[in-house]
C-alpha atoms as a PDB file:
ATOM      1  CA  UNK A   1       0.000   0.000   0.000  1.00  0.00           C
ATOM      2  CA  UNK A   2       1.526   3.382  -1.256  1.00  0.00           C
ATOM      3  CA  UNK A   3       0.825   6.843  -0.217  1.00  0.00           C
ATOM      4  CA  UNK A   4       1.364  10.125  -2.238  1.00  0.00           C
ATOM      5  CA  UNK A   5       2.385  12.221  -0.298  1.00  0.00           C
ATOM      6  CA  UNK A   6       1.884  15.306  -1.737  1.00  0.00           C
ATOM      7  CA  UNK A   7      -2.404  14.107  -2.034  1.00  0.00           C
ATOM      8  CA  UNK A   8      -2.509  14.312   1.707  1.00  0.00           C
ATOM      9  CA  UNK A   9      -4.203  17.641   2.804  1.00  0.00           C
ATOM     10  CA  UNK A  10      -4.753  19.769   6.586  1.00  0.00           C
ATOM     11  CA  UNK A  11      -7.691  18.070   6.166  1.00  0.00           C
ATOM     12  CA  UNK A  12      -6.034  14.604   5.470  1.00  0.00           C
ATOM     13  CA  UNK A  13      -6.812  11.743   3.303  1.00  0.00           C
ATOM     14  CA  UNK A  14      -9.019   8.496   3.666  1.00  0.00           C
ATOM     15  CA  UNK A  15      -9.167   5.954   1.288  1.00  0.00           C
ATOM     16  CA  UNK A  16      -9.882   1.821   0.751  1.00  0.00           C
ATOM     17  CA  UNK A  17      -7.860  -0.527  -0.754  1.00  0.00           C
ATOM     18  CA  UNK A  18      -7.288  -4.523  -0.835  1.00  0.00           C
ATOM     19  CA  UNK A  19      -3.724  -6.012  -0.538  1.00  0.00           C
ATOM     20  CA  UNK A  20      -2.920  -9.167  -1.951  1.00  0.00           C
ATOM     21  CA  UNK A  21      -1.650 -11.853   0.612  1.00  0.00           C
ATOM     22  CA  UNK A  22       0.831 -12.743  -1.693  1.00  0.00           C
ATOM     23  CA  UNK A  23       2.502  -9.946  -1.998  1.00  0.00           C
ATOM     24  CA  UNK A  24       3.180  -9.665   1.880  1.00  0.00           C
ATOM     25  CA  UNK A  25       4.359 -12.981   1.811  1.00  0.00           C
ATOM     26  CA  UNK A  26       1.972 -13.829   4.907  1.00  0.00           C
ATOM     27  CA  UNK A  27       1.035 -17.710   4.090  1.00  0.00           C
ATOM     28  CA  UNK A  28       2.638 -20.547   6.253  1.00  0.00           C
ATOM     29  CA  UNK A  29       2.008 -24.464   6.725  1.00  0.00           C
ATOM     30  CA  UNK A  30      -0.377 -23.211   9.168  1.00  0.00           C
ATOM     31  CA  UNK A  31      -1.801 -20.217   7.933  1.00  0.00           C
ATOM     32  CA  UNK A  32      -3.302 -19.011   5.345  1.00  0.00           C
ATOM     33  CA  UNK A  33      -5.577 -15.863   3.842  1.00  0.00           C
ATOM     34  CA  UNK A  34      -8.782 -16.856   2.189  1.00  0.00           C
ATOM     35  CA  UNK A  35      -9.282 -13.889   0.972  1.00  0.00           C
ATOM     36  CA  UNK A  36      -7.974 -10.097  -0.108  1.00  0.00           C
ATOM     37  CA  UNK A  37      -7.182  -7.839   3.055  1.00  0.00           C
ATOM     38  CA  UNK A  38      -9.455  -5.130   3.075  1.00  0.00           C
ATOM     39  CA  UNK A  39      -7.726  -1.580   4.212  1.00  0.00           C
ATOM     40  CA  UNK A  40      -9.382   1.290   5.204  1.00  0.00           C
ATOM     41  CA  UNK A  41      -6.758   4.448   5.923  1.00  0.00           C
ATOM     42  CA  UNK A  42      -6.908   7.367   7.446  1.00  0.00           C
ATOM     43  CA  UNK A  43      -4.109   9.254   6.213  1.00  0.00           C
ATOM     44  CA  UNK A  44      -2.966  12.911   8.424  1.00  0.00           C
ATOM     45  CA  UNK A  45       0.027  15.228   7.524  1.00  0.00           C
ATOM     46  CA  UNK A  46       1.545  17.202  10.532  1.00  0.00           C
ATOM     47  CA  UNK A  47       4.821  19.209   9.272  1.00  0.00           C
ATOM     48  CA  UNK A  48       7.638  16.685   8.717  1.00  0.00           C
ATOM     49  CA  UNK A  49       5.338  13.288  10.077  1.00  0.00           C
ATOM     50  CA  UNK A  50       2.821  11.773   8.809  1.00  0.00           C
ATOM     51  CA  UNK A  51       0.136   9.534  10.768  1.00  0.00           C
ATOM     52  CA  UNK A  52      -1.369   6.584   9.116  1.00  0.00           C
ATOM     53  CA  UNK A  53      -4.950   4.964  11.023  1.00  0.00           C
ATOM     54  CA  UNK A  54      -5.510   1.693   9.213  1.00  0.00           C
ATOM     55  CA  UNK A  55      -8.376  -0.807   9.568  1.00  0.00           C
ATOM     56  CA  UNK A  56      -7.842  -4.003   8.471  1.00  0.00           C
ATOM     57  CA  UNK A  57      -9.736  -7.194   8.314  1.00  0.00           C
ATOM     58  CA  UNK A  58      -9.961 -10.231   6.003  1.00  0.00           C
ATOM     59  CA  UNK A  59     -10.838 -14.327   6.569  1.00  0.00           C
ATOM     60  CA  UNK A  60      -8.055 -16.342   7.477  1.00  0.00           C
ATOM     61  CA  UNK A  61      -7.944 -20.695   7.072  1.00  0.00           C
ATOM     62  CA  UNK A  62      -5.781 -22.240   9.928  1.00  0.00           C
ATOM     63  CA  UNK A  63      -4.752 -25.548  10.195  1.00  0.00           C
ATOM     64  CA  UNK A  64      -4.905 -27.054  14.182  1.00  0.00           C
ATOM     65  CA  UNK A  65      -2.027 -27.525  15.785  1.00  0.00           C
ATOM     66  CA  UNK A  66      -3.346 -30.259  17.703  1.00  0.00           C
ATOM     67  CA  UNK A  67      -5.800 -32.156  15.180  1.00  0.00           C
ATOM     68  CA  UNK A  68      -4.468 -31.138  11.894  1.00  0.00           C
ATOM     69  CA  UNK A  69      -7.989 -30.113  11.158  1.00  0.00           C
ATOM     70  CA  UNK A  70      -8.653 -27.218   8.986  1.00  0.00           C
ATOM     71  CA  UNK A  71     -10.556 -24.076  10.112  1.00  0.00           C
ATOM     72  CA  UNK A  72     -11.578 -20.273   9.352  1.00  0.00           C
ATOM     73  CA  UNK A  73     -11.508 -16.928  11.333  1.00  0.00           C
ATOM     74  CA  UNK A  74     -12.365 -13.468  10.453  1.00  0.00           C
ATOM     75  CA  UNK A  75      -9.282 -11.429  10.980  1.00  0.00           C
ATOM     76  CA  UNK A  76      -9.604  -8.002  12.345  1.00  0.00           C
ATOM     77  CA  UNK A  77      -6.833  -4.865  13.459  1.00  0.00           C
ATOM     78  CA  UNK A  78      -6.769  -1.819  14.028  1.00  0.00           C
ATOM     79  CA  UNK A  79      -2.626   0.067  13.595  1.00  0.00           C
ATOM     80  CA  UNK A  80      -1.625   3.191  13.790  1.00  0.00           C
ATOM     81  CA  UNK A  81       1.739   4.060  11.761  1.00  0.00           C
ATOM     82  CA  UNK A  82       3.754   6.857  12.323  1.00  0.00           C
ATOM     83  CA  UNK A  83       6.099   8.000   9.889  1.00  0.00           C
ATOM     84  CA  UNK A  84       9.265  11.005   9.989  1.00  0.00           C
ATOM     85  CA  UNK A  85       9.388  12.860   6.185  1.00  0.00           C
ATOM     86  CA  UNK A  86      11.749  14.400   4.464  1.00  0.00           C
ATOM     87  CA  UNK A  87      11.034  17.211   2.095  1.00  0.00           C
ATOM     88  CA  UNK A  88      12.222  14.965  -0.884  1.00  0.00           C
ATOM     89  CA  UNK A  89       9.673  12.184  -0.258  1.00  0.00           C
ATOM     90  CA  UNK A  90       6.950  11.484  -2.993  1.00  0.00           C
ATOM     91  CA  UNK A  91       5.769   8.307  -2.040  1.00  0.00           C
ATOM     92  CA  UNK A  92       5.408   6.004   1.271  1.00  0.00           C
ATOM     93  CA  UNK A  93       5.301   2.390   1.201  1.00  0.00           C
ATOM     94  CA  UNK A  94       3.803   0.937   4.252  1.00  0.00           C
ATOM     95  CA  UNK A  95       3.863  -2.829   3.360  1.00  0.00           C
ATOM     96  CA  UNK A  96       6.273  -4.271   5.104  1.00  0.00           C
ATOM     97  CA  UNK A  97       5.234  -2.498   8.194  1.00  0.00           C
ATOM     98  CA  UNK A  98       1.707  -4.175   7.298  1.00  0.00           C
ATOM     99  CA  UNK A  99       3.391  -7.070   7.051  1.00  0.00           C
ATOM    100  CA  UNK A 100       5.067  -7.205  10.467  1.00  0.00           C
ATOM    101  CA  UNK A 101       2.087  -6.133  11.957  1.00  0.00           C
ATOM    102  CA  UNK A 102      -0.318  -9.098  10.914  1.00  0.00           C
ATOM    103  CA  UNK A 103       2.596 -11.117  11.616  1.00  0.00           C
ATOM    104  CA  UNK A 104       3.294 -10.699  15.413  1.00  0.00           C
ATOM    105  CA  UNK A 105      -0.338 -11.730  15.513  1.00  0.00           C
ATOM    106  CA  UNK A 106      -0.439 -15.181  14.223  1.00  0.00           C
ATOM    107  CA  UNK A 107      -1.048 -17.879  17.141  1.00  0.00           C
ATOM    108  CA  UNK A 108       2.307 -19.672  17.779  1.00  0.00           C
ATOM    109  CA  UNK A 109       0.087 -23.135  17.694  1.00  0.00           C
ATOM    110  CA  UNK A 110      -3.342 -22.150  16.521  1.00  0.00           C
ATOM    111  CA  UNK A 111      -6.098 -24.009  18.033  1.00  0.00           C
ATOM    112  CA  UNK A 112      -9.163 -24.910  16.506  1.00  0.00           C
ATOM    113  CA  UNK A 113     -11.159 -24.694  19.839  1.00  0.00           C
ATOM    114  CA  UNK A 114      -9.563 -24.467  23.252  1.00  0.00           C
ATOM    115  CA  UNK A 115     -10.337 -27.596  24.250  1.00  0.00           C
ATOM    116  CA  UNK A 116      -9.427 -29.674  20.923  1.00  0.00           C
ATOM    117  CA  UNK A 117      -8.007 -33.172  22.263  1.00  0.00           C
ATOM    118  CA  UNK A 118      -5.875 -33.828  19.044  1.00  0.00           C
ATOM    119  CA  UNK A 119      -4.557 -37.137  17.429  1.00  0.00           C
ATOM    120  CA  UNK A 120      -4.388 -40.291  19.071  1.00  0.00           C
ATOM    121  CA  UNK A 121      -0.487 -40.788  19.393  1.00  0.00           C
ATOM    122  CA  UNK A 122      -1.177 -44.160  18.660  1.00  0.00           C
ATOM    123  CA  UNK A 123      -3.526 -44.881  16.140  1.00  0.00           C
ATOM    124  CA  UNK A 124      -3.606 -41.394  14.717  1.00  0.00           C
ATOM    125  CA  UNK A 125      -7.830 -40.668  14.840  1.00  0.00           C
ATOM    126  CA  UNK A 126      -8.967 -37.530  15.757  1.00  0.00           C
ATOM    127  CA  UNK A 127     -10.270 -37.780  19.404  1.00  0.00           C
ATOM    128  CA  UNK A 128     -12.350 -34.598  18.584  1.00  0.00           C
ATOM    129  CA  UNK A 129     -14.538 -36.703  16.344  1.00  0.00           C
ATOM    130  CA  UNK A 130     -14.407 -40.349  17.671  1.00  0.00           C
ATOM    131  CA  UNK A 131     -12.663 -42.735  20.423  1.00  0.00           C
ATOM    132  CA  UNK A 132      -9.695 -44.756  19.712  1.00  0.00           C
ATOM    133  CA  UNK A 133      -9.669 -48.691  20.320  1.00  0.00           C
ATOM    134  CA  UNK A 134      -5.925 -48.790  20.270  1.00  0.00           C
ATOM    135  CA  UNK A 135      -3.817 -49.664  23.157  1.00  0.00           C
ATOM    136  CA  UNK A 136      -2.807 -46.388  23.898  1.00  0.00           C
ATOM    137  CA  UNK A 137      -6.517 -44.818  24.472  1.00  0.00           C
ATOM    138  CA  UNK A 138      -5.481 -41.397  22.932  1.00  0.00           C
ATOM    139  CA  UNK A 139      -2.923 -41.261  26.132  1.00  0.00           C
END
């Protein structure tokens, strides 16, 4: 997501825009976006800084850490970005900050419920859904 500059007024600047997961590089094994992220910015210009007030929000697909079974979550944020300017500068590029924002928030071992009991060591079935008749008994 890039910013003129020179289109923010007093007044400042609001605008929409999607960003492509892809180009953030923000799908893992365990994680990944369903769907474009939706930005809404609020863009203000005080002398040499510029504030940035971004909503985002978009549907995420996890995989459980525990079961291995897939599942979805809306994905909401709200950041504010605050930015130093030169005189020279045209243009602001605030991806990668987006980028290490959504980051920090993804769960280290994302859980499809709290209380998900996982995969029998033994036998492999997913105690969520059934009981295991192995001789472990989903330890």
């Amino acid at each position: 997501m890039k910013i003129n500059v020179g289109q923010v007024s007093a007044d400042g600047l609001a605008f929409e825009d999607k960003i492509d997961p892809a180009s953030l590089d923000l799908d893992t094994g365990l994680v990944e976006f369903l769907e474009p992220i939706r930005a809404k910015a609020e863009v203000y210009k005080i002398t040499n800084a510029l504030s940035v007030n971004l909503k985002l929000s978009s549907r995420i697909g996890f995989t459980c850490g525990r079961c291995l079974e897939d599942f979805k979550e809306d994905y909401r944020k709200d950041i504010q970005l605050n930015y130093s300017l030169d005189s020279s500068q045209q243009y602001l590029d605030l991806d990668q900050d987006i980028r290490a924002e959504i980051i920090l928030e993804y769960p280290f071992n994302p859980l499809c419920k709290a209380d998900c009991k996982g995969l029998c060591p033994g036998c492999g079935k997913n105690l969520n859904q059934e009981k295991c008749s192995c001789n472990l008994k989903g330890v």
